[in-house]
C-alpha atoms as a PDB file:
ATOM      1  CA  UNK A   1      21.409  -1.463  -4.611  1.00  0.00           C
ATOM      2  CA  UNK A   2      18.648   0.573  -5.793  1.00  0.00           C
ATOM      3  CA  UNK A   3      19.337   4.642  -5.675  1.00  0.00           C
ATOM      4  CA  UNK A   4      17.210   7.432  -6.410  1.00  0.00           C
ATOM      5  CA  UNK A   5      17.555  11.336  -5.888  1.00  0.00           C
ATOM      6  CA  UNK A   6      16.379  14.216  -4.147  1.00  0.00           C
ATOM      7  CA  UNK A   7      15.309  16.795  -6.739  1.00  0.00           C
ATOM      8  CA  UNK A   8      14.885  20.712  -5.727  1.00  0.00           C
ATOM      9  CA  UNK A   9      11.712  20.118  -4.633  1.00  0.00           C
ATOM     10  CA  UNK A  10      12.889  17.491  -1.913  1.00  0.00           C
ATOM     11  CA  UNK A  11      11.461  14.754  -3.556  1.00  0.00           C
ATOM     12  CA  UNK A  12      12.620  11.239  -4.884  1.00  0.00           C
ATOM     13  CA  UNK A  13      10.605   9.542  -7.953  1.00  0.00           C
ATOM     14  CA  UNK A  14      10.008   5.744  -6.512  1.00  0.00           C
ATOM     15  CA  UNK A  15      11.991   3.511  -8.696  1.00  0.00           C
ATOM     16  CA  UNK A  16      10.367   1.126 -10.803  1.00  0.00           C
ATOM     17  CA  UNK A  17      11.671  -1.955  -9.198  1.00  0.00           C
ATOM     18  CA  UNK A  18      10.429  -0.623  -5.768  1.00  0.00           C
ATOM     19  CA  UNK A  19       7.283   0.380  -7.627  1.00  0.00           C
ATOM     20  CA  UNK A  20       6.664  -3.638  -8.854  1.00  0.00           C
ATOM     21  CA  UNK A  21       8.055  -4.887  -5.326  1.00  0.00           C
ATOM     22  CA  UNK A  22       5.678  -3.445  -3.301  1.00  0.00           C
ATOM     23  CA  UNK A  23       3.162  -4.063  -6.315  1.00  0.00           C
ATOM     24  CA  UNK A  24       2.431  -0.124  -6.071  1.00  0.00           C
ATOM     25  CA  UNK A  25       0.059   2.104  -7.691  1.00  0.00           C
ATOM     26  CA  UNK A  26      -0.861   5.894  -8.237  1.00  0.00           C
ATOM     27  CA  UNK A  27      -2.464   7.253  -4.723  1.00  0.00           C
ATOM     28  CA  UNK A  28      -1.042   4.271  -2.755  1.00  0.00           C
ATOM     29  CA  UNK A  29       0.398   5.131   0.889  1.00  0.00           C
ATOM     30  CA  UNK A  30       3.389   4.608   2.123  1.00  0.00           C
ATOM     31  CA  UNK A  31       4.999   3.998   5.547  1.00  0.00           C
ATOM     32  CA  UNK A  32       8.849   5.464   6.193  1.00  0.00           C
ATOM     33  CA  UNK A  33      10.695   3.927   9.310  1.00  0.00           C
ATOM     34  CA  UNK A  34      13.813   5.633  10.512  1.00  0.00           C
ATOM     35  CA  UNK A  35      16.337   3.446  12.778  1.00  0.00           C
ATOM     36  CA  UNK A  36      19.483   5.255  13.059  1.00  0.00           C
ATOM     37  CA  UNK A  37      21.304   6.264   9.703  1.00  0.00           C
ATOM     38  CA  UNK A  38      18.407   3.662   7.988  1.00  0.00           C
ATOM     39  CA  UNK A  39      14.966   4.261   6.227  1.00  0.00           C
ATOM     40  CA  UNK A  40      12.942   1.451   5.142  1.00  0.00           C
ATOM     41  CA  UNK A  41       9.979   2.161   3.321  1.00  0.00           C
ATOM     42  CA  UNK A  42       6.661  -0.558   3.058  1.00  0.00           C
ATOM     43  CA  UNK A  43       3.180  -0.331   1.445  1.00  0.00           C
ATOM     44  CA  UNK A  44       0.998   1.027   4.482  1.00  0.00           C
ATOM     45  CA  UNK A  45      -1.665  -1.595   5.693  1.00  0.00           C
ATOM     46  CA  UNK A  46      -5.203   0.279   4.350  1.00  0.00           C
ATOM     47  CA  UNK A  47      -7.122   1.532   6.973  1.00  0.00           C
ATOM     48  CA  UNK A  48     -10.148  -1.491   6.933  1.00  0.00           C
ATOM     49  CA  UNK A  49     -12.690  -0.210   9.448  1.00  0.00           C
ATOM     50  CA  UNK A  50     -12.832   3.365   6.945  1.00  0.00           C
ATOM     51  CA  UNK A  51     -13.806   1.185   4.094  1.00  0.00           C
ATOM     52  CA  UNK A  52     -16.270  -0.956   5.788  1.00  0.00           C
ATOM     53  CA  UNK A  53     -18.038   1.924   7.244  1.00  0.00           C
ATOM     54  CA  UNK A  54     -18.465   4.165   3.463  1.00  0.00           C
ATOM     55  CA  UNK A  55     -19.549   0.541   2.224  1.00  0.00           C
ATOM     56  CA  UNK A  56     -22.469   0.596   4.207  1.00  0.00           C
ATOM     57  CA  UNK A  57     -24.696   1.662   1.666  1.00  0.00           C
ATOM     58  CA  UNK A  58     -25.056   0.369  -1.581  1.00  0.00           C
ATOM     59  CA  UNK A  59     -23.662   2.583  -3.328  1.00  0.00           C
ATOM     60  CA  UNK A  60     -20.530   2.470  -1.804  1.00  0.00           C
ATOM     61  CA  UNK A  61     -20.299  -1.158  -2.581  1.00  0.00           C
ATOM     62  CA  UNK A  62     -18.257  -0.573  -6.047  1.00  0.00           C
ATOM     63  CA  UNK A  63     -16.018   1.638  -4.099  1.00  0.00           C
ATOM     64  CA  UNK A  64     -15.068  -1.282  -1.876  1.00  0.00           C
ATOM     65  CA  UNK A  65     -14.635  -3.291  -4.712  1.00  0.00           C
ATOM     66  CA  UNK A  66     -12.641  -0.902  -6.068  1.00  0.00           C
ATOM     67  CA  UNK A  67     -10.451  -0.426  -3.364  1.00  0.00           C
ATOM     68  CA  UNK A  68     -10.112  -3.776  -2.652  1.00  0.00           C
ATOM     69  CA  UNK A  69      -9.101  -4.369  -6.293  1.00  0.00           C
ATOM     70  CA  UNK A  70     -12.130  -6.156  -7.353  1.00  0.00           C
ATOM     71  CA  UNK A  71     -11.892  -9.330  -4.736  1.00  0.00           C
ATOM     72  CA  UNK A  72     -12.932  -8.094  -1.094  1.00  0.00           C
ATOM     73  CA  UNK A  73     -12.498 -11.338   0.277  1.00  0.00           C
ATOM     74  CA  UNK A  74      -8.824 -12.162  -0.674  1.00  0.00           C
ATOM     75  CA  UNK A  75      -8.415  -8.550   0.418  1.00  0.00           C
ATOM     76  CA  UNK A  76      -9.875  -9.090   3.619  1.00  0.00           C
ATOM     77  CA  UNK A  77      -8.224 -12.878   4.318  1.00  0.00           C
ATOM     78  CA  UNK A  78      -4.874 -11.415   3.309  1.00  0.00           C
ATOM     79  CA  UNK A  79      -5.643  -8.792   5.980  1.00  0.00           C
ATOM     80  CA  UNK A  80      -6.242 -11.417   8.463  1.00  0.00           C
ATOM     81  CA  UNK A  81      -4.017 -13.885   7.632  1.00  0.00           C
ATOM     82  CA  UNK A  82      -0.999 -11.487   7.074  1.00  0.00           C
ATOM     83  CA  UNK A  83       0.396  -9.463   4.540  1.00  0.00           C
ATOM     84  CA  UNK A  84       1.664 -12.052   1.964  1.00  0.00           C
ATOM     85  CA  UNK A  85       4.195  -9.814   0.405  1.00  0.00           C
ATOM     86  CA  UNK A  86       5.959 -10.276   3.764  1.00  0.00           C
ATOM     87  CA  UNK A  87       5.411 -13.480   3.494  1.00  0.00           C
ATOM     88  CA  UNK A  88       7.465 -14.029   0.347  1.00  0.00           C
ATOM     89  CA  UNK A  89      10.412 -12.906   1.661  1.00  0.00           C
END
């Protein structure tokens, strides 16, 4: 079991083994579900229809590629086909 704790501020520093899990990154979201006394916590899905509408010009294409990590569509089958991370487990 993995613990962390709640500093004065009311916040918890993401351990490094959740960090690598959930292959996580600086400015990454993240989704908290509460059921009962229980919190999981996941990589939120990116919002796709934002990103395809700011990639509309060209311009904006590096920022999709960026976003995407550099392979739009991997990003976009894995988005399709299912989150593979869930998919591993």
């Amino acid at each position: 079991m993995i613990k962390g704790i709640i500093s004065s501020k009311n916040q918890v520093t993401i351990p490094l083994e959740v960090r690598s899990a959930l292959r996580l990154k600086v400015g990454d979201q993240l989704e908290w579900n509460i059921v009962g006394q229980s919190v999981t916590v996941a990589r939120a899905k990116p919002d796709i229809e934002a990103a395809l509408r700011e990639a509309q010009t060209p311009q904006n294409i590096q920022a999709l590629q960026d976003w995407t990590g550099g392979d739009t569509l991997r990003f976009l089958r894995e988005m399709r086909d299912g989150d593979p991370l869930e998919q591993d487990q």
